[in-house]
Protein backbone atom coordinates (compact mmCIF):
# COMPACT_ATOMS: atom_id res chain seq x y z
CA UNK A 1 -15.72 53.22 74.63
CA UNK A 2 -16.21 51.87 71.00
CA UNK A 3 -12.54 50.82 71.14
CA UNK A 4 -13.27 48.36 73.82
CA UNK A 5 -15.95 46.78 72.06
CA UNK A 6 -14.56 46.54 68.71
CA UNK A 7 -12.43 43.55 68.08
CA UNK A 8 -10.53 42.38 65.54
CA UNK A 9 -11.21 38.62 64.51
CA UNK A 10 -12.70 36.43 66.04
CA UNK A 11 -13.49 37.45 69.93
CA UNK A 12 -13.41 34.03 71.66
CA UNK A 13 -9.80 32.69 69.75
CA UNK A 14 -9.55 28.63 68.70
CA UNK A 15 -9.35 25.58 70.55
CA UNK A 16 -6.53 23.51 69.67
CA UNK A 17 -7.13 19.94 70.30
CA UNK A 18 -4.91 18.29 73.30
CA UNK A 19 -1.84 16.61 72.02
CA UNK A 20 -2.60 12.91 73.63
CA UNK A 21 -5.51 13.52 71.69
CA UNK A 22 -4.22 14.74 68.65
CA UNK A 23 -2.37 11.13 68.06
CA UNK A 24 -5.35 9.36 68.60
CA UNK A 25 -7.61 11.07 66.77
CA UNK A 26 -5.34 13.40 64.51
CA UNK A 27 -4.95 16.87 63.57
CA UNK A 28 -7.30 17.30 61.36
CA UNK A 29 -10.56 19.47 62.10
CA UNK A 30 -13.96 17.19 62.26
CA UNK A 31 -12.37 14.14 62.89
CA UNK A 32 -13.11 13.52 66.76
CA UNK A 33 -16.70 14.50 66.41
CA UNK A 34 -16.69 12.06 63.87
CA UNK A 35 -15.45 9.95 66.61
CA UNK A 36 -17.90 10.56 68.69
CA UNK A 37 -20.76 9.59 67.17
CA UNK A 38 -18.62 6.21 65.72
CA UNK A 39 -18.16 5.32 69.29
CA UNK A 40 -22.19 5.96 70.59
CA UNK A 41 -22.98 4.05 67.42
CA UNK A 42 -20.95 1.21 68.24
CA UNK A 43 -21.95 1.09 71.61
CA UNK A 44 -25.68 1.46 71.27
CA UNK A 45 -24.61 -2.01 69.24
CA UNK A 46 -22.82 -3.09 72.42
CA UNK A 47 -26.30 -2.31 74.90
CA UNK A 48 -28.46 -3.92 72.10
CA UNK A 49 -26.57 -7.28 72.24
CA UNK A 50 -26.40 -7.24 75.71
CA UNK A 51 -30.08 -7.03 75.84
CA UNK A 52 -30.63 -9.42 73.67
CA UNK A 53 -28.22 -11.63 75.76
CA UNK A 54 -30.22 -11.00 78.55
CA UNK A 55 -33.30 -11.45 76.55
CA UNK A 56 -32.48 -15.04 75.69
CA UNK A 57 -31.64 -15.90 79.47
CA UNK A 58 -35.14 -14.89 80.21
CA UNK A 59 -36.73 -17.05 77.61
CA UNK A 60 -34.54 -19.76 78.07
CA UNK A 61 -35.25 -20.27 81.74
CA UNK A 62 -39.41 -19.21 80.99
CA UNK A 63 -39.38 -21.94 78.58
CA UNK A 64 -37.53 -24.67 81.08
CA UNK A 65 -40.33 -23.25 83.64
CA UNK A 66 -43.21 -23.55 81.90
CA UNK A 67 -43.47 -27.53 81.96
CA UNK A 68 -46.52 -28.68 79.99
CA UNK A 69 -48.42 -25.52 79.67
CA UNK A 70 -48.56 -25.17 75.44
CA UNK A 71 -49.40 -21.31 75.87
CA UNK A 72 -45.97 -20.38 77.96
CA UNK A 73 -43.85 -22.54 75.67
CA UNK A 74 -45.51 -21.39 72.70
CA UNK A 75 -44.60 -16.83 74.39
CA UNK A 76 -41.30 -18.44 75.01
CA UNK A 77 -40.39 -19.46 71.38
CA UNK A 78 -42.02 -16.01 70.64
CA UNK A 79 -39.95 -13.97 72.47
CA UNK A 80 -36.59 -16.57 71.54
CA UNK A 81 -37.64 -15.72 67.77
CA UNK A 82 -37.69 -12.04 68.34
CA UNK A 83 -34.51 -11.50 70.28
CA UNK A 84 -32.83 -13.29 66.90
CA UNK A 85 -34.74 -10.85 64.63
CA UNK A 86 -33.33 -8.24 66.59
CA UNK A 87 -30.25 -9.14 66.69
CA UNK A 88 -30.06 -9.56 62.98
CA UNK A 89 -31.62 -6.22 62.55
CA UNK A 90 -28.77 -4.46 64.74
CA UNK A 91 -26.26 -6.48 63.04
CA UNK A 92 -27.68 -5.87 58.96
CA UNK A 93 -27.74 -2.26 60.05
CA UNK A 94 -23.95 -2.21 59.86
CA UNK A 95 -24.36 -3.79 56.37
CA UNK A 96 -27.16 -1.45 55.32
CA UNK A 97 -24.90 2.04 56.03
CA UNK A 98 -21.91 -0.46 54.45
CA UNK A 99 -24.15 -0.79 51.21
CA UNK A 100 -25.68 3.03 51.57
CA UNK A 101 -22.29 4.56 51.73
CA UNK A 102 -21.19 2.61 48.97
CA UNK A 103 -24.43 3.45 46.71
CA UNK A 104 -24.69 6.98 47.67
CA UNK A 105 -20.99 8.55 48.24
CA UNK A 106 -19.08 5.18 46.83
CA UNK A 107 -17.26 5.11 50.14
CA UNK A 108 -18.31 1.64 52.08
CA UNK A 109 -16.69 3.42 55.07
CA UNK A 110 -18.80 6.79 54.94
CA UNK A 111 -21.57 6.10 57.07
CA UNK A 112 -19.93 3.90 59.54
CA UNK A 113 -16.86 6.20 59.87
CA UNK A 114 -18.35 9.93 59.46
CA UNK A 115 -16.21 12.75 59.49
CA UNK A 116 -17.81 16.74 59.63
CA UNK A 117 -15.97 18.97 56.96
CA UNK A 118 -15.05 22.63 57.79
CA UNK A 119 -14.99 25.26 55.48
């Protein structure tokens, strides 16, 4: 019975990585998780312009709506301002984990690119 249970090495083997994805993303170990989070990062930057896109629709036509009334011109130039601010906050992120990398591990590409090393 303890022969049964005893194993040599490692009981549940290695996963080799897919070959179609082994030329996109290479052989080498931490690399596509790496990939993953480049590719949520990037796309939370996608959904964020979008919305802001969408945000400046909204206050464009609430500011063609709101005729003479000082109060809904003055929330649409409000929320006009805001949607800029944000976009130049999701855009100087980029720039921050550019300078970051650069300052920290003197590789601009280190925080926008991540890889996980193995032992």
């Amino acid at each position: 019975m303890t022969k049964l249970l005893a194993v040599d090495g490692n009981p549940f083997g290695t996963v080799k990585i897919p070959s179609n994805l082994e030329t996109i993303y290479g052989s080498e170990p931490g690399v596509a998780f790496g990939k993953l989070i480049q590719f949520a990062l990037r796309g939370l930057i996608v959904v964020a312009g979008l919305y802001a896109l969408f945000n400046l629709v909204l206050a464009g036509y609430s500011f063609m709506s709101a005729g003479d009334d000082a109060k809904k011109v003055a929330g649409a130039w409000a929320q006009i301002y805001q949607t800029i601010i944000g976009l130049a906050v999701a855009a100087g992120s980029f720039v921050l984990a550019a300078l970051f990398g650069q300052l920290l591990f003197d590789n601009w590409l280190f925080l926008l690119q991540p890889t996980i090393p193995t032992p």
